[in-house]
PDB file of N, CA and C in Angstrom:
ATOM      1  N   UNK A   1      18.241  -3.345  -3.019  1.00  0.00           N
ATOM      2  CA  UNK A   1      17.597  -2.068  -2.758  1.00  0.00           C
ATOM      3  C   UNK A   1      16.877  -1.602  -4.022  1.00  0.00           C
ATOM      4  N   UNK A   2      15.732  -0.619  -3.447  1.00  0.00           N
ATOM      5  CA  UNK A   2      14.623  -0.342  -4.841  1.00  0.00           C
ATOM      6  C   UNK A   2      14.839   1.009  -4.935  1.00  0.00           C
ATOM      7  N   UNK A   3      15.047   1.565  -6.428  1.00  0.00           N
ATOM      8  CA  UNK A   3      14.321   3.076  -5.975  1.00  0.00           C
ATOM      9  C   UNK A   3      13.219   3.370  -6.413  1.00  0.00           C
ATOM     10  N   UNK A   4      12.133   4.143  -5.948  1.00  0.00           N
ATOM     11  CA  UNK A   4      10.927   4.690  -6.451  1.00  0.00           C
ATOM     12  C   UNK A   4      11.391   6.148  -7.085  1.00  0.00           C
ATOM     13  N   UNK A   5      10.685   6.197  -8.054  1.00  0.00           N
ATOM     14  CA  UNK A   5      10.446   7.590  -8.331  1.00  0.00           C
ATOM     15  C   UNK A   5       9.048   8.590  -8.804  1.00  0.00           C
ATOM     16  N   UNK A   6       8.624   9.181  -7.679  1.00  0.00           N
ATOM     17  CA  UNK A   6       7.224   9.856  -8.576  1.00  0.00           C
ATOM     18  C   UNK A   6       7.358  11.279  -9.659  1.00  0.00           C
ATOM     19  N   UNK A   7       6.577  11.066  -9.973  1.00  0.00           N
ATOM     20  CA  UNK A   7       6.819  11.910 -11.035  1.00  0.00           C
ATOM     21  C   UNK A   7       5.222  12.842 -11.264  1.00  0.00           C
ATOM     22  N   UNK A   8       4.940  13.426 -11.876  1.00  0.00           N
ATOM     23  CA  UNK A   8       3.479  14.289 -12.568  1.00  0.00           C
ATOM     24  C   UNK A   8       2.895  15.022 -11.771  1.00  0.00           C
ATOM     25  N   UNK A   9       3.402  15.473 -10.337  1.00  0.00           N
ATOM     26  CA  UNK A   9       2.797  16.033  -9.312  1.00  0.00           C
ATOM     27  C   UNK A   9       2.681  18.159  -9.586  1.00  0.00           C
ATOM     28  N   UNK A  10       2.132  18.884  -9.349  1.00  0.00           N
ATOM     29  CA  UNK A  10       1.773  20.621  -9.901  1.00  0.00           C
ATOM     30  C   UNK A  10       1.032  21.326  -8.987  1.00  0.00           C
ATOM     31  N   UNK A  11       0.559  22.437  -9.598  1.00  0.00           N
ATOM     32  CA  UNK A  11      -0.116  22.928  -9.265  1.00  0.00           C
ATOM     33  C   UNK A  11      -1.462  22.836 -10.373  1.00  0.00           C
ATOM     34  N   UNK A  12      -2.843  22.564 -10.431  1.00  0.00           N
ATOM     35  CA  UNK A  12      -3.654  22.630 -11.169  1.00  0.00           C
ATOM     36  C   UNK A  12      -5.102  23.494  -9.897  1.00  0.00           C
ATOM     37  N   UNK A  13      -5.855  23.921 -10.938  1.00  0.00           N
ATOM     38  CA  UNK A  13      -6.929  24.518 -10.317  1.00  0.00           C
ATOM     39  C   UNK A  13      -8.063  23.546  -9.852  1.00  0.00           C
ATOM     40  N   UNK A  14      -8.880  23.875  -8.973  1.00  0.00           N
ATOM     41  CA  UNK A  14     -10.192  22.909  -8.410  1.00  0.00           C
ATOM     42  C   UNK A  14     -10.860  22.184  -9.901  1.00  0.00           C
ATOM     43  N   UNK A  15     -10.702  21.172 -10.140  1.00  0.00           N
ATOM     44  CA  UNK A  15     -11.730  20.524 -10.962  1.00  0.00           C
ATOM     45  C   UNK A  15     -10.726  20.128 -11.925  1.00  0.00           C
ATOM     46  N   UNK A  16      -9.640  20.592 -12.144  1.00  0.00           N
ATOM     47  CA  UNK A  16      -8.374  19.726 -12.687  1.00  0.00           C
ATOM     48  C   UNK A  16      -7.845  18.526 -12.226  1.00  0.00           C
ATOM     49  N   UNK A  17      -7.160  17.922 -13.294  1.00  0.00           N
ATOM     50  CA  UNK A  17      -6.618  16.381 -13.611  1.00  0.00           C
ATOM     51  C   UNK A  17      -4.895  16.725 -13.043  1.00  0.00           C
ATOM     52  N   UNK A  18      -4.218  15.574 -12.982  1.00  0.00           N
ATOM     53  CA  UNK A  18      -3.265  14.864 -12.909  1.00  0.00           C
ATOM     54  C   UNK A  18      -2.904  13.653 -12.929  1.00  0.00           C
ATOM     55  N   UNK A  19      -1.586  13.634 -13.578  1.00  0.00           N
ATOM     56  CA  UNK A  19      -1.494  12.058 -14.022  1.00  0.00           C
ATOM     57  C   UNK A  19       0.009  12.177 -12.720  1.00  0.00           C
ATOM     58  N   UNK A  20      -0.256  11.193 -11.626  1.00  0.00           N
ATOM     59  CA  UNK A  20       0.817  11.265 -11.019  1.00  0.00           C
ATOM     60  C   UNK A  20       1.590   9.501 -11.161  1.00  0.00           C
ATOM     61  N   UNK A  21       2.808   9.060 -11.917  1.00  0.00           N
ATOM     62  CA  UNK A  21       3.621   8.167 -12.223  1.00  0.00           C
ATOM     63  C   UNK A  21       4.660   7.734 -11.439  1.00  0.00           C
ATOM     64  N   UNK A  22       4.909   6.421 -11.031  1.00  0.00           N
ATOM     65  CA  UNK A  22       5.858   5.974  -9.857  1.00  0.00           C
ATOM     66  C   UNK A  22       6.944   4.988 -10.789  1.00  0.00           C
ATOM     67  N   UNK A  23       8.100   4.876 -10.959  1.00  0.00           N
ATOM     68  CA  UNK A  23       8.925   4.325 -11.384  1.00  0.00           C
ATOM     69  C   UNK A  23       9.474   3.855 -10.353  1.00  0.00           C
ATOM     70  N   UNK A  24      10.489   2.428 -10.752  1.00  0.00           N
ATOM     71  CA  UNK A  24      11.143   1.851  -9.905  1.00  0.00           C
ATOM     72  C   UNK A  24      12.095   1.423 -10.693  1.00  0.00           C
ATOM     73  N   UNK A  25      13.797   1.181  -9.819  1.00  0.00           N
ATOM     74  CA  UNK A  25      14.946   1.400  -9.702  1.00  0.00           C
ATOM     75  C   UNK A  25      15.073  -0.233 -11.095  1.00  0.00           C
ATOM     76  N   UNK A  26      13.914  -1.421 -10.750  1.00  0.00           N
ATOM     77  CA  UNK A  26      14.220  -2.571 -11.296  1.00  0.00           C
ATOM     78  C   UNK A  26      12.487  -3.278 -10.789  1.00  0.00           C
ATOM     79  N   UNK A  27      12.468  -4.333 -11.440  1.00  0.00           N
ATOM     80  CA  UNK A  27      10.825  -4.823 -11.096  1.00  0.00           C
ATOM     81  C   UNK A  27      10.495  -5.286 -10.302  1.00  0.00           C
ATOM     82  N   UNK A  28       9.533  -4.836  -9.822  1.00  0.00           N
ATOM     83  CA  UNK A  28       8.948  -4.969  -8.622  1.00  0.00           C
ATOM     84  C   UNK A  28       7.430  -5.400  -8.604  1.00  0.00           C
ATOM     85  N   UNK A  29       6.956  -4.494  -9.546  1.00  0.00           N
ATOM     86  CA  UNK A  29       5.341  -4.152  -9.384  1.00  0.00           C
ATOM     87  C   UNK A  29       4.375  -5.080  -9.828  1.00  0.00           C
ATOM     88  N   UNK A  30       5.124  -6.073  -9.963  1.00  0.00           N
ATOM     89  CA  UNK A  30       4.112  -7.033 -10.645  1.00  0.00           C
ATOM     90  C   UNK A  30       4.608  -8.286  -9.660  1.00  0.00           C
ATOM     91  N   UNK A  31       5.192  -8.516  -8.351  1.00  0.00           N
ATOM     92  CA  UNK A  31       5.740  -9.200  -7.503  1.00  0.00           C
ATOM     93  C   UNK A  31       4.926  -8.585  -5.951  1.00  0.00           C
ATOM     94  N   UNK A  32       5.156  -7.063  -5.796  1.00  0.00           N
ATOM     95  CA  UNK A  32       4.333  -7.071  -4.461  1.00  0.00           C
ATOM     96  C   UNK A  32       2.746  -5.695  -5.065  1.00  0.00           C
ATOM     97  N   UNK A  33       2.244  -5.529  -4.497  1.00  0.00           N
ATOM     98  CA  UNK A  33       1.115  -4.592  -4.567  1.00  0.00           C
ATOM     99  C   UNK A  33       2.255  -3.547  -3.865  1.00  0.00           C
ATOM    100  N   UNK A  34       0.801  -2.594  -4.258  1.00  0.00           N
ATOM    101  CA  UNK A  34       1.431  -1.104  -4.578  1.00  0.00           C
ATOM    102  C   UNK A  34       0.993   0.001  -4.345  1.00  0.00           C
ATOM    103  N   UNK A  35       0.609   0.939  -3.267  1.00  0.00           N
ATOM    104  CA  UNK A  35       0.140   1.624  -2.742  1.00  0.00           C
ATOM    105  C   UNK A  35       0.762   3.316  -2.856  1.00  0.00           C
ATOM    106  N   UNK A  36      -0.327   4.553  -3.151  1.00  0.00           N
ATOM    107  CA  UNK A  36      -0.053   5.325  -3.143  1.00  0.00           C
ATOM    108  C   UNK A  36      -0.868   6.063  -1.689  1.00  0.00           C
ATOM    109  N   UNK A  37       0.121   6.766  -1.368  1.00  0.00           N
ATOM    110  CA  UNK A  37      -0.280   7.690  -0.371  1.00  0.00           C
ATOM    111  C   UNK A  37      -0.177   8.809  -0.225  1.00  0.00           C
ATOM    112  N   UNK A  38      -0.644  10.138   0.431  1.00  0.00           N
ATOM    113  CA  UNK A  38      -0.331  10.986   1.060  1.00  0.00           C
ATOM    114  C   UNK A  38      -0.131  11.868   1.677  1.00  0.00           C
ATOM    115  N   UNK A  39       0.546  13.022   1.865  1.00  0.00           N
ATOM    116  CA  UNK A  39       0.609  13.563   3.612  1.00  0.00           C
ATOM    117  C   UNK A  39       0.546  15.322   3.580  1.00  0.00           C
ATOM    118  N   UNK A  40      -0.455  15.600   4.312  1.00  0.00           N
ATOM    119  CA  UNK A  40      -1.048  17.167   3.925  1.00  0.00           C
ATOM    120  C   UNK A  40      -0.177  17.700   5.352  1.00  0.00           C
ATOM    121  N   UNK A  41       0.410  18.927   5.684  1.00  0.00           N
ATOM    122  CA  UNK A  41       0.578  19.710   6.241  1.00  0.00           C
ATOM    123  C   UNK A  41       0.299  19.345   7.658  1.00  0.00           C
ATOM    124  N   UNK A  42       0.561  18.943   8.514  1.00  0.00           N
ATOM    125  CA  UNK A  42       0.014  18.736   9.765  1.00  0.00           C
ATOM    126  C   UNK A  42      -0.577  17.920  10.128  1.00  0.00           C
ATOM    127  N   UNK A  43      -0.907  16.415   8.949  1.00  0.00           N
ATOM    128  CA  UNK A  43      -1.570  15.547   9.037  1.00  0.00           C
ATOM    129  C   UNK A  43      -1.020  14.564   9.172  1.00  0.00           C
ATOM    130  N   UNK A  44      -1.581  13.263   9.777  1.00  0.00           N
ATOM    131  CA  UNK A  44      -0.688  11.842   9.612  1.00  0.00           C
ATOM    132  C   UNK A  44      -0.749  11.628   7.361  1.00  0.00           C
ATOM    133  N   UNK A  45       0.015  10.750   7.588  1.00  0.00           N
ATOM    134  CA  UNK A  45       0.408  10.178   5.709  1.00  0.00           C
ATOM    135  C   UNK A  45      -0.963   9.064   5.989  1.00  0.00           C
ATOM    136  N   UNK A  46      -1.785   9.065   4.746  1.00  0.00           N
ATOM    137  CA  UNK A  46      -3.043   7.792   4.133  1.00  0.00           C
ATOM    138  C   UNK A  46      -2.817   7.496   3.301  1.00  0.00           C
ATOM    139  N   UNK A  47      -3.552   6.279   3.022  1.00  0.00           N
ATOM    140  CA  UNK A  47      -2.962   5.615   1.958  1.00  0.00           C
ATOM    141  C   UNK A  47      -4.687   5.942   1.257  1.00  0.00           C
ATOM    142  N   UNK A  48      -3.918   6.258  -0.461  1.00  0.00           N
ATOM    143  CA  UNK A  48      -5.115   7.105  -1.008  1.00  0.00           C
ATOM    144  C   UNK A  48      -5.762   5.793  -1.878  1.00  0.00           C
ATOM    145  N   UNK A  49      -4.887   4.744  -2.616  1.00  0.00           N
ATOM    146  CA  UNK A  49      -5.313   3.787  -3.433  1.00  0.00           C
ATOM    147  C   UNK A  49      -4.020   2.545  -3.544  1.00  0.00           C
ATOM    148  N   UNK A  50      -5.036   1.773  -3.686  1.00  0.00           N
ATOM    149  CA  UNK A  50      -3.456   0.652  -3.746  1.00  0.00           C
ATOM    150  C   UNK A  50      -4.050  -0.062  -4.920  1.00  0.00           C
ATOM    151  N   UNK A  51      -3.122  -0.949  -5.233  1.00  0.00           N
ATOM    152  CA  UNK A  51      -3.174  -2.269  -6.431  1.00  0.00           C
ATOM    153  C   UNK A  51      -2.527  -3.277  -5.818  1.00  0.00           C
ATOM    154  N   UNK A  52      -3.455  -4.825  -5.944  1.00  0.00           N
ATOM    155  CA  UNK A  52      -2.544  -5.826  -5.378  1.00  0.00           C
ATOM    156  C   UNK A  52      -1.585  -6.497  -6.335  1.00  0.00           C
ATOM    157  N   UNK A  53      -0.867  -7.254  -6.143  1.00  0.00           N
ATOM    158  CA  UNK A  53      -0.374  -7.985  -7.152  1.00  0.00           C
ATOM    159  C   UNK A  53      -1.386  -8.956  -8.169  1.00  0.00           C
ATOM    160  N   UNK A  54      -2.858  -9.008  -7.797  1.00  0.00           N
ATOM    161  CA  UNK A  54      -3.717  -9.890  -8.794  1.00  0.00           C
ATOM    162  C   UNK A  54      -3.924  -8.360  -9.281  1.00  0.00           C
ATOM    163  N   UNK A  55      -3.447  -7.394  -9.256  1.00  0.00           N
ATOM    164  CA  UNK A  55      -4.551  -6.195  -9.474  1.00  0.00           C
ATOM    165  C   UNK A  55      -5.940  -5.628  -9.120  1.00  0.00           C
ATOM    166  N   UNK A  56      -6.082  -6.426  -7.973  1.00  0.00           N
ATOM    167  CA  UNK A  56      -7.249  -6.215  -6.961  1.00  0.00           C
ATOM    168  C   UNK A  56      -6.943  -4.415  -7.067  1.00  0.00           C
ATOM    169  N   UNK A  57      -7.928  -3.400  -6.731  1.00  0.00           N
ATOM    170  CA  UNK A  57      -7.736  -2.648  -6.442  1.00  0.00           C
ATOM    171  C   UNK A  57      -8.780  -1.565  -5.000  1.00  0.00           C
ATOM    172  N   UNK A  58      -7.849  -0.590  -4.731  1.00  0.00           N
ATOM    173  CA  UNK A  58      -8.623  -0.256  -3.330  1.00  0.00           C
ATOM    174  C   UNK A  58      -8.661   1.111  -2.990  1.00  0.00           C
ATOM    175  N   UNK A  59      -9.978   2.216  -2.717  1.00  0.00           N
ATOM    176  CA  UNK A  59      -9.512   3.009  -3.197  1.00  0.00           C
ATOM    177  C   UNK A  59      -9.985   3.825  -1.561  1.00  0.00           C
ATOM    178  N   UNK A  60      -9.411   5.005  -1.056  1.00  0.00           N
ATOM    179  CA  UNK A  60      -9.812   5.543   0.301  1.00  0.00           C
ATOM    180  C   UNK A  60     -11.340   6.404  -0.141  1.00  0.00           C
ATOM    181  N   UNK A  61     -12.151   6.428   0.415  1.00  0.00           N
ATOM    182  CA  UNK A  61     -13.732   7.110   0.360  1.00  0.00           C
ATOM    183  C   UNK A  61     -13.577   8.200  -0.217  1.00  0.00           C
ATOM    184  N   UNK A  62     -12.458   9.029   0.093  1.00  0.00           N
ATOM    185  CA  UNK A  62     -12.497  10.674   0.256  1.00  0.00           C
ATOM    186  C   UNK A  62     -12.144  10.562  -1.725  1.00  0.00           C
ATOM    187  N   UNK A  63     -11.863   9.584  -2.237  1.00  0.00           N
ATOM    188  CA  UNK A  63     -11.654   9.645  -4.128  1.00  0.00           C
ATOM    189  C   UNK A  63     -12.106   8.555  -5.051  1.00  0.00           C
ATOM    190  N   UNK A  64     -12.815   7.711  -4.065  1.00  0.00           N
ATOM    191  CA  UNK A  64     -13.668   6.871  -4.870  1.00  0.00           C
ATOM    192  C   UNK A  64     -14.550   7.599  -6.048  1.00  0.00           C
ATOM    193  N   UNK A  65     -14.097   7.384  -7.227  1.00  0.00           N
ATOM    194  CA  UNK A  65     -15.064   7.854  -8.095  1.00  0.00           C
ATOM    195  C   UNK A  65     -14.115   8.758  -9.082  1.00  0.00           C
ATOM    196  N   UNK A  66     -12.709   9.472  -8.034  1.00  0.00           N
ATOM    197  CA  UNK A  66     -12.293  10.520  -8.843  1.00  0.00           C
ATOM    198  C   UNK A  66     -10.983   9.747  -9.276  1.00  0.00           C
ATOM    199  N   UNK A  67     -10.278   9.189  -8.342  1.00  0.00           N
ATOM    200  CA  UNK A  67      -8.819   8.814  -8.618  1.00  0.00           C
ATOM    201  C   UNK A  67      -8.717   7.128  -9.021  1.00  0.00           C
ATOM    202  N   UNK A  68      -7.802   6.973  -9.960  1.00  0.00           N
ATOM    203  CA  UNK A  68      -7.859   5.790 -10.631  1.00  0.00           C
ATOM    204  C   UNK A  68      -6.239   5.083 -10.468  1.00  0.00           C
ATOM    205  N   UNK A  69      -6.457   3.793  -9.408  1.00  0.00           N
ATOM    206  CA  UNK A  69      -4.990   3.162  -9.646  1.00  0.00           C
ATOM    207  C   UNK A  69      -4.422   2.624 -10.549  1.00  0.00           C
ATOM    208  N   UNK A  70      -3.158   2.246 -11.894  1.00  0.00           N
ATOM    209  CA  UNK A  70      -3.189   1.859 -13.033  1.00  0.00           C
ATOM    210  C   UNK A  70      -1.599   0.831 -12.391  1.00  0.00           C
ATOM    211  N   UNK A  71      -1.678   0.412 -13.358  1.00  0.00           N
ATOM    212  CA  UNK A  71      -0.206  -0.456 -13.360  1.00  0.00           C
ATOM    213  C   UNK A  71       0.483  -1.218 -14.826  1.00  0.00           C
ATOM    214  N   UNK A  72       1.425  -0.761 -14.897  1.00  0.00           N
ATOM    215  CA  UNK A  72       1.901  -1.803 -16.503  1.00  0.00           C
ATOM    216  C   UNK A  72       3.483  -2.090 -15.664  1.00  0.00           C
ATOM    217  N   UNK A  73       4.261  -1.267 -15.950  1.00  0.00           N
ATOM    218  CA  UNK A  73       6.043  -1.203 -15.994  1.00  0.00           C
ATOM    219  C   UNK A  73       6.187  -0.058 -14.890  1.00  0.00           C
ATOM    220  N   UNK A  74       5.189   1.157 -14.374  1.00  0.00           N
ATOM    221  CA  UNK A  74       5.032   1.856 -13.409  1.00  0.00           C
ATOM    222  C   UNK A  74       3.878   1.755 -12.648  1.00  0.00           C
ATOM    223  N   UNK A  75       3.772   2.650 -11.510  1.00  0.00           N
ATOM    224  CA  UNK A  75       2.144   2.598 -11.454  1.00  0.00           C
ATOM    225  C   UNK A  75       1.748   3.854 -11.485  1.00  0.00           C
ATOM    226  N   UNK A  76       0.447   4.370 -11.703  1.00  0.00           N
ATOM    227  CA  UNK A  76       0.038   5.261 -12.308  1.00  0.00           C
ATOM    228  C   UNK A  76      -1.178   5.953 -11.047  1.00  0.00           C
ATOM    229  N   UNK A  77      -1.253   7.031 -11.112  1.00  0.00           N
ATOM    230  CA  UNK A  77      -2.377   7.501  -9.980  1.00  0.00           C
ATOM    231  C   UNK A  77      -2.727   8.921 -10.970  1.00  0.00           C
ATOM    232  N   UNK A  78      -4.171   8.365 -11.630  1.00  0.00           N
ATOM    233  CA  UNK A  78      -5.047   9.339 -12.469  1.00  0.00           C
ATOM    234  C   UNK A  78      -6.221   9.740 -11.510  1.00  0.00           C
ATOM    235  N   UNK A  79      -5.934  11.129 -11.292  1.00  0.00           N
ATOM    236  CA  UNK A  79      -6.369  11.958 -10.312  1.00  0.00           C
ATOM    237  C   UNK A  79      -7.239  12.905 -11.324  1.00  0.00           C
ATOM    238  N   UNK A  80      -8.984  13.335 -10.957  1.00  0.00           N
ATOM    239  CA  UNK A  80      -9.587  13.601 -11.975  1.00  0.00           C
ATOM    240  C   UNK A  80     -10.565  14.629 -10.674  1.00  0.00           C
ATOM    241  N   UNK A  81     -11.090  15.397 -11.054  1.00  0.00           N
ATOM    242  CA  UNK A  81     -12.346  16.427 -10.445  1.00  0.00           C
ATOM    243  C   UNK A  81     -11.426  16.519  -8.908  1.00  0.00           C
ATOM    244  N   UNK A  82     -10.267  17.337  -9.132  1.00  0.00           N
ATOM    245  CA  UNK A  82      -9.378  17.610  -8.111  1.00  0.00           C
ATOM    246  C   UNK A  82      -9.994  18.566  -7.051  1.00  0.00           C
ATOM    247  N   UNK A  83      -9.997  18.394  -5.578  1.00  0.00           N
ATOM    248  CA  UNK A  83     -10.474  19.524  -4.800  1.00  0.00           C
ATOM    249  C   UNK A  83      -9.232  19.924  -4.375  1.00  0.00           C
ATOM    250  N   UNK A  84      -9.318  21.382  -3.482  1.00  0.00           N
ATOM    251  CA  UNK A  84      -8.595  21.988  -2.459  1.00  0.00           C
ATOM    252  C   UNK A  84      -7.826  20.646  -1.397  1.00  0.00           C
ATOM    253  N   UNK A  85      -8.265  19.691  -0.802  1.00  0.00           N
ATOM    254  CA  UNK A  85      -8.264  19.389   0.194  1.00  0.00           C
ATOM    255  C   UNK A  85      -7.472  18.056  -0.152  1.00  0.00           C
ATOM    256  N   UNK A  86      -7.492  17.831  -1.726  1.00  0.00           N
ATOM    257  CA  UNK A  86      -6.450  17.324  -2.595  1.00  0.00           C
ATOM    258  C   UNK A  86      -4.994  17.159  -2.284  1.00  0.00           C
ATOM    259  N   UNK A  87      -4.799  18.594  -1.942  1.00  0.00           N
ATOM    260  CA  UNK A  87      -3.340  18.848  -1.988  1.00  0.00           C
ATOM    261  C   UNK A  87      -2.637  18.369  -0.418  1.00  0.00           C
ATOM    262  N   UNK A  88      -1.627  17.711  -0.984  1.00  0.00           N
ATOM    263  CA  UNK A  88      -0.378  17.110  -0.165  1.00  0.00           C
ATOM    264  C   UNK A  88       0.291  16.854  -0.825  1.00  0.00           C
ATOM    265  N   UNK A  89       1.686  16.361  -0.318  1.00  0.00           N
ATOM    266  CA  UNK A  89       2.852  15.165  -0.980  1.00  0.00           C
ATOM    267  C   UNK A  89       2.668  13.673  -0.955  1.00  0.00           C
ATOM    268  N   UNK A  90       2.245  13.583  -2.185  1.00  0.00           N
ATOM    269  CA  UNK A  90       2.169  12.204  -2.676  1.00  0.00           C
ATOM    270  C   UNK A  90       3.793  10.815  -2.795  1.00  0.00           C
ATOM    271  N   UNK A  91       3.358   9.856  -2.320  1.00  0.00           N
ATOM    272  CA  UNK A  91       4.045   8.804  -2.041  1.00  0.00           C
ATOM    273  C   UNK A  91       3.753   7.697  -2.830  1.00  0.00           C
ATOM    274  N   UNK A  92       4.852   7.010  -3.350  1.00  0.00           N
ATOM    275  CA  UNK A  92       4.358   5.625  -3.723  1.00  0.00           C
ATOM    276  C   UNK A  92       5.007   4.425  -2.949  1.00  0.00           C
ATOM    277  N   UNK A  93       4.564   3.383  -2.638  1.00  0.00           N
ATOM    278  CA  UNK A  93       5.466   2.787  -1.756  1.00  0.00           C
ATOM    279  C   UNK A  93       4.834   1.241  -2.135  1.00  0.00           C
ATOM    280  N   UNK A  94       5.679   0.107  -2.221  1.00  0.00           N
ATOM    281  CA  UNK A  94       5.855  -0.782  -2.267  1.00  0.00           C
ATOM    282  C   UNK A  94       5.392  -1.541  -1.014  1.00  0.00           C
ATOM    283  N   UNK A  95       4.438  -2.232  -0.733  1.00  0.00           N
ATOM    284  CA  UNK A  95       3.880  -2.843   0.235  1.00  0.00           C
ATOM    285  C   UNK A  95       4.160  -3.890   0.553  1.00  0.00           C
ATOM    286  N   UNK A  96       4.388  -3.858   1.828  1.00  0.00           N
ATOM    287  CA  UNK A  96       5.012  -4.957   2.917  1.00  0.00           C
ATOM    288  C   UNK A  96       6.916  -5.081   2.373  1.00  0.00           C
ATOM    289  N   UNK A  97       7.122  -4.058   2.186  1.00  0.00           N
ATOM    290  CA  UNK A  97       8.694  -3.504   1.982  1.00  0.00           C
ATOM    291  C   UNK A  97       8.850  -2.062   2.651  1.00  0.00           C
ATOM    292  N   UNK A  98      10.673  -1.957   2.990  1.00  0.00           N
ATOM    293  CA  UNK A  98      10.695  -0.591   3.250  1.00  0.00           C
ATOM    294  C   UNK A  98      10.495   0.555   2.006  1.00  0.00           C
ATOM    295  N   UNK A  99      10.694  -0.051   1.153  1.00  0.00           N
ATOM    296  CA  UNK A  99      10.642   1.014  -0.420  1.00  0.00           C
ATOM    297  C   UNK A  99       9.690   2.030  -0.099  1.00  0.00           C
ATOM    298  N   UNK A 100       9.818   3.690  -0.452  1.00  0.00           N
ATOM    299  CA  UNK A 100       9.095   4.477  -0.683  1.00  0.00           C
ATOM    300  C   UNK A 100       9.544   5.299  -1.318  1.00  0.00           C
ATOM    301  N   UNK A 101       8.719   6.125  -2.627  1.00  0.00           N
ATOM    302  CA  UNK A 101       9.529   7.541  -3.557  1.00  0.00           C
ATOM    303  C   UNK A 101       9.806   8.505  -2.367  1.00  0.00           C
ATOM    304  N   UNK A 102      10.012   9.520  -2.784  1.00  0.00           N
ATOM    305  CA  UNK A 102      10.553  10.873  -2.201  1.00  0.00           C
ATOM    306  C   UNK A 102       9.471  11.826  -2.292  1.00  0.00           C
ATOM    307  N   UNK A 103       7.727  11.223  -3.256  1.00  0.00           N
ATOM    308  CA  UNK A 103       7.144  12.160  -2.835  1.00  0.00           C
ATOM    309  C   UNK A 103       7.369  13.443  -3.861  1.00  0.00           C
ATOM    310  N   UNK A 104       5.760  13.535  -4.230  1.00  0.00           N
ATOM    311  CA  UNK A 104       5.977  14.573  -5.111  1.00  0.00           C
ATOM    312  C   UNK A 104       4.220  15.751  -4.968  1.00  0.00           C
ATOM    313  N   UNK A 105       4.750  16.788  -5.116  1.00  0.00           N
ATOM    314  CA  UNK A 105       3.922  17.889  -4.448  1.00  0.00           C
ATOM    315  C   UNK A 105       2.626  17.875  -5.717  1.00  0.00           C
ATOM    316  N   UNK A 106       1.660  17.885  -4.950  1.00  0.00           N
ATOM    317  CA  UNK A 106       0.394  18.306  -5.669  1.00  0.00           C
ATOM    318  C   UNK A 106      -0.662  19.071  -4.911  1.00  0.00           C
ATOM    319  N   UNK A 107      -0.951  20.330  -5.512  1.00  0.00           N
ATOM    320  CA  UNK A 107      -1.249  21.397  -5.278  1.00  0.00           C
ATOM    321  C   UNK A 107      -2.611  21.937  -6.155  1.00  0.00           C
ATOM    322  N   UNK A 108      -3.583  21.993  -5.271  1.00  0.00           N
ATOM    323  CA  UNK A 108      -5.221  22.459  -5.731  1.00  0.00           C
ATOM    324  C   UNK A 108      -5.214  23.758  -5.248  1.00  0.00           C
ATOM    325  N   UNK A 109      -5.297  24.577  -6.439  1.00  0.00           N
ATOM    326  CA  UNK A 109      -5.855  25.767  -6.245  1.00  0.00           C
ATOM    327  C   UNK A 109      -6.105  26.759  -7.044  1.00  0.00           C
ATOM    328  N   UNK A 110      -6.818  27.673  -6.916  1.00  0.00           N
ATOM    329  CA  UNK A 110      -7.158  28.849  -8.025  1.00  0.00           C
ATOM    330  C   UNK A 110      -6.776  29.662  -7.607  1.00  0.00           C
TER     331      UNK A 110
END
């Protein structure tokens, strides 16, 4: 069994950064790809950016340009020119496994 943990998730205003960080229980991340997702209020959960295990990377339309997938010993989701529409609970989850964090709140607003 894995644990995830996210971490760096706030409140910041429209056009603010976050560095949101996924830890795991023991190594993983350099064995399967690695996908962050996540889930606004009333919405189904998306997957916002992933990393493969070559480090291929993949990013959803709605943050191409703003959000950046990273990977060393965690993986990393650098979130940059933040909107309103931003905000949900963010997920990291281990792909093609049951593993997923618990999700951590990030919040756009002034």
């Amino acid at each position: 069994q894995v644990q995830l943990v996210e971490s760096g998730g706030g409140l910041v205003q429209p056009g603010g950064s976050l560095r949101l960080s996924c830890t795991a229980s023991r190594s993983i991340f350099r064995v399967y790809g690695v996908g962050w997702y996540r889930q606004a209020p009333g919405k189904q959960r998306e997957l916002v950016a992933s990393i493969t295990r070559g480090a291929n990377t993949n990013y959803a339309d709605s943050v191409k340009g703003r959000f950046t997938i990273s990977r060393d010993n965690a993986v990393y989701l650098q979130m940059n020119s933040l909107k309103p529409e931003d905000t949900a609970v963010y997920y990291c989850h281990v792909l093609n496994t049951d593993y997923w964090g618990q999700g951590t709140q990030v919040t756009v607003s002034s």
